[in-house]
C-alpha atoms as a PDB file:
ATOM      1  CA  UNK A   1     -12.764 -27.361  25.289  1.00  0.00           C
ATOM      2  CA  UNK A   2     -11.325 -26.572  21.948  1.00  0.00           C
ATOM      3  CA  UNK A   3     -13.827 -25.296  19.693  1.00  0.00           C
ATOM      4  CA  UNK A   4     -12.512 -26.639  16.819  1.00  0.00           C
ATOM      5  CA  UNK A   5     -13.292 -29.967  17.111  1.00  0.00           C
ATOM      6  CA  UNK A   6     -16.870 -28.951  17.634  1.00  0.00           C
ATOM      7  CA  UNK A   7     -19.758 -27.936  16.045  1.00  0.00           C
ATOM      8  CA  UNK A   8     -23.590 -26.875  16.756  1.00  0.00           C
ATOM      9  CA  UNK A   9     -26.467 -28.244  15.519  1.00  0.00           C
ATOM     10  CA  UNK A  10     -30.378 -26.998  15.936  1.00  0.00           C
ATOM     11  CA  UNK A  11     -33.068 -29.412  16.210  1.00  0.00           C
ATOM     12  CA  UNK A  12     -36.779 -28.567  16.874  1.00  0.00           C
ATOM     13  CA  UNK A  13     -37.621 -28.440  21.005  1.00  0.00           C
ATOM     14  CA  UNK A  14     -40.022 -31.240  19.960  1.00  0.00           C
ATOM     15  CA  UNK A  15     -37.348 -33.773  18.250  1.00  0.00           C
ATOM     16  CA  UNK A  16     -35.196 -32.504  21.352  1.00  0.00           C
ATOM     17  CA  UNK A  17     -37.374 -33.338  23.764  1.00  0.00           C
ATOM     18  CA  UNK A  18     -37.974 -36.793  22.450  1.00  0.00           C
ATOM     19  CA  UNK A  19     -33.745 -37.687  22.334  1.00  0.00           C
ATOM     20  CA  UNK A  20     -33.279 -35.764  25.520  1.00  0.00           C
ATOM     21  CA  UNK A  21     -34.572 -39.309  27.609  1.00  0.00           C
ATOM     22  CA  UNK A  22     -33.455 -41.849  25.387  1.00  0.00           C
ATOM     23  CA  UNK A  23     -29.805 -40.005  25.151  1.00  0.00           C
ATOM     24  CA  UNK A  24     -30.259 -40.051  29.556  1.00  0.00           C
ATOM     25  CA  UNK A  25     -31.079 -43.704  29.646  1.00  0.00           C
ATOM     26  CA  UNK A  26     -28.420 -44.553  27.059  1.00  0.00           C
ATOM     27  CA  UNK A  27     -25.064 -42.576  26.365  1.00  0.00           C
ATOM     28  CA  UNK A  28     -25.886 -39.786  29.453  1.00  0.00           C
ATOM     29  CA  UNK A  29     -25.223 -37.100  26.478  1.00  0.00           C
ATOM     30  CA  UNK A  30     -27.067 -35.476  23.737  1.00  0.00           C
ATOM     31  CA  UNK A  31     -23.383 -35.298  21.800  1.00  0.00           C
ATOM     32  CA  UNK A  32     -22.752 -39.095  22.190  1.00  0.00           C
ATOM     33  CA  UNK A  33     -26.421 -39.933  21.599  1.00  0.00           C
ATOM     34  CA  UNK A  34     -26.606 -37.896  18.374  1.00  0.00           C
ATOM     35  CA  UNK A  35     -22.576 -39.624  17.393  1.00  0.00           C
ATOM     36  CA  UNK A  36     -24.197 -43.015  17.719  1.00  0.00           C
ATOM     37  CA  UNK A  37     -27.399 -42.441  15.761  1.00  0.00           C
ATOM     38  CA  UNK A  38     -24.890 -40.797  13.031  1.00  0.00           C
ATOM     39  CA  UNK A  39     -22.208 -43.460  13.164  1.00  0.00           C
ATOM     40  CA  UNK A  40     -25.075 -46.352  13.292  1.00  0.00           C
ATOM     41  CA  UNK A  41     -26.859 -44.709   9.992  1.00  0.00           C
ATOM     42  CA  UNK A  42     -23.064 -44.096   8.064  1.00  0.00           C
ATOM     43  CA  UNK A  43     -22.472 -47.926   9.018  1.00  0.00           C
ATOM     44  CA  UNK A  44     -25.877 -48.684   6.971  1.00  0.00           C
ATOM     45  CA  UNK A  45     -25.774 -46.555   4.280  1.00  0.00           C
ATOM     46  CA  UNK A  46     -22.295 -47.783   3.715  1.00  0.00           C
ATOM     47  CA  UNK A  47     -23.561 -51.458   3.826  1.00  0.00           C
ATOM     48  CA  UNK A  48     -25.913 -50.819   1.310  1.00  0.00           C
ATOM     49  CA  UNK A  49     -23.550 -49.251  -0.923  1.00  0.00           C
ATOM     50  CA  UNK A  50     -21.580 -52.944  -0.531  1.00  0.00           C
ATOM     51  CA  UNK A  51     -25.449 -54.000  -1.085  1.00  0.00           C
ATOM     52  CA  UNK A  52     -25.937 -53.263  -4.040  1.00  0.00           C
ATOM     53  CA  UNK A  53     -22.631 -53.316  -5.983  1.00  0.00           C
ATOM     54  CA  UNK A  54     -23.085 -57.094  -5.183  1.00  0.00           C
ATOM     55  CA  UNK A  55     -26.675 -57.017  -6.714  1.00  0.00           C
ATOM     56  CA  UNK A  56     -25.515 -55.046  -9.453  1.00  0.00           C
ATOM     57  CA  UNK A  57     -22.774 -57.786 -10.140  1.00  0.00           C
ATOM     58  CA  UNK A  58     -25.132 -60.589  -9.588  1.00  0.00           C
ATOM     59  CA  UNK A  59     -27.641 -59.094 -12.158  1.00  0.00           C
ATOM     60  CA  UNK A  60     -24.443 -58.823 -14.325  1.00  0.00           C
ATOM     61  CA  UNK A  61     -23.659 -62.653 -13.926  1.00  0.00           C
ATOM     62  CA  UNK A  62     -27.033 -63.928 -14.236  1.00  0.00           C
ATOM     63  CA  UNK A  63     -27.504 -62.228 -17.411  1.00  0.00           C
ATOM     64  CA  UNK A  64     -24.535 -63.505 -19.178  1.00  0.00           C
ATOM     65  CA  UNK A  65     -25.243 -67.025 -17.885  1.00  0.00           C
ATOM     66  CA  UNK A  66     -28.905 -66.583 -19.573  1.00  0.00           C
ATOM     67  CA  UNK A  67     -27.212 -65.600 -22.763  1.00  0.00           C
ATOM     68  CA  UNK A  68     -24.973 -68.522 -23.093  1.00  0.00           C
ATOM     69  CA  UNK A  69     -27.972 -71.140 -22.915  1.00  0.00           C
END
């Protein structure tokens, strides 16, 4: 394995022992379990980013259109 494409993490025996079956039942490694709960939360936090840039444009809009009138 080459180390450099890896890192270690520490999480609390407790938080370890709840992933530990759900990681079993699901993606058969702690690794790819913990990948998927990070690449599911980037996917979200990036949507929300998209999120609100919209709203912020909306607000934008809608508040010049309630000027003109």
């Amino acid at each position: 394995m080459d180390a450099s494409k890896y890192k270690s993490v520490a999480i609390k025996v407790a938080v370890y022992n709840k992933a530990r079956p759900m990681a079993e039942a699901d993606y058969c490694t702690m690794g790819g379990f913990i990948q998927k709960l990070i690449d599911d939360e980037y996917k979200f936090r990036q949507e929300e980013k998209k999120n609100a840039k919209v709203r912020k444009q909306i607000t934008r809009v809608s508040k010049t259109s309630n000027e003109r009138y």
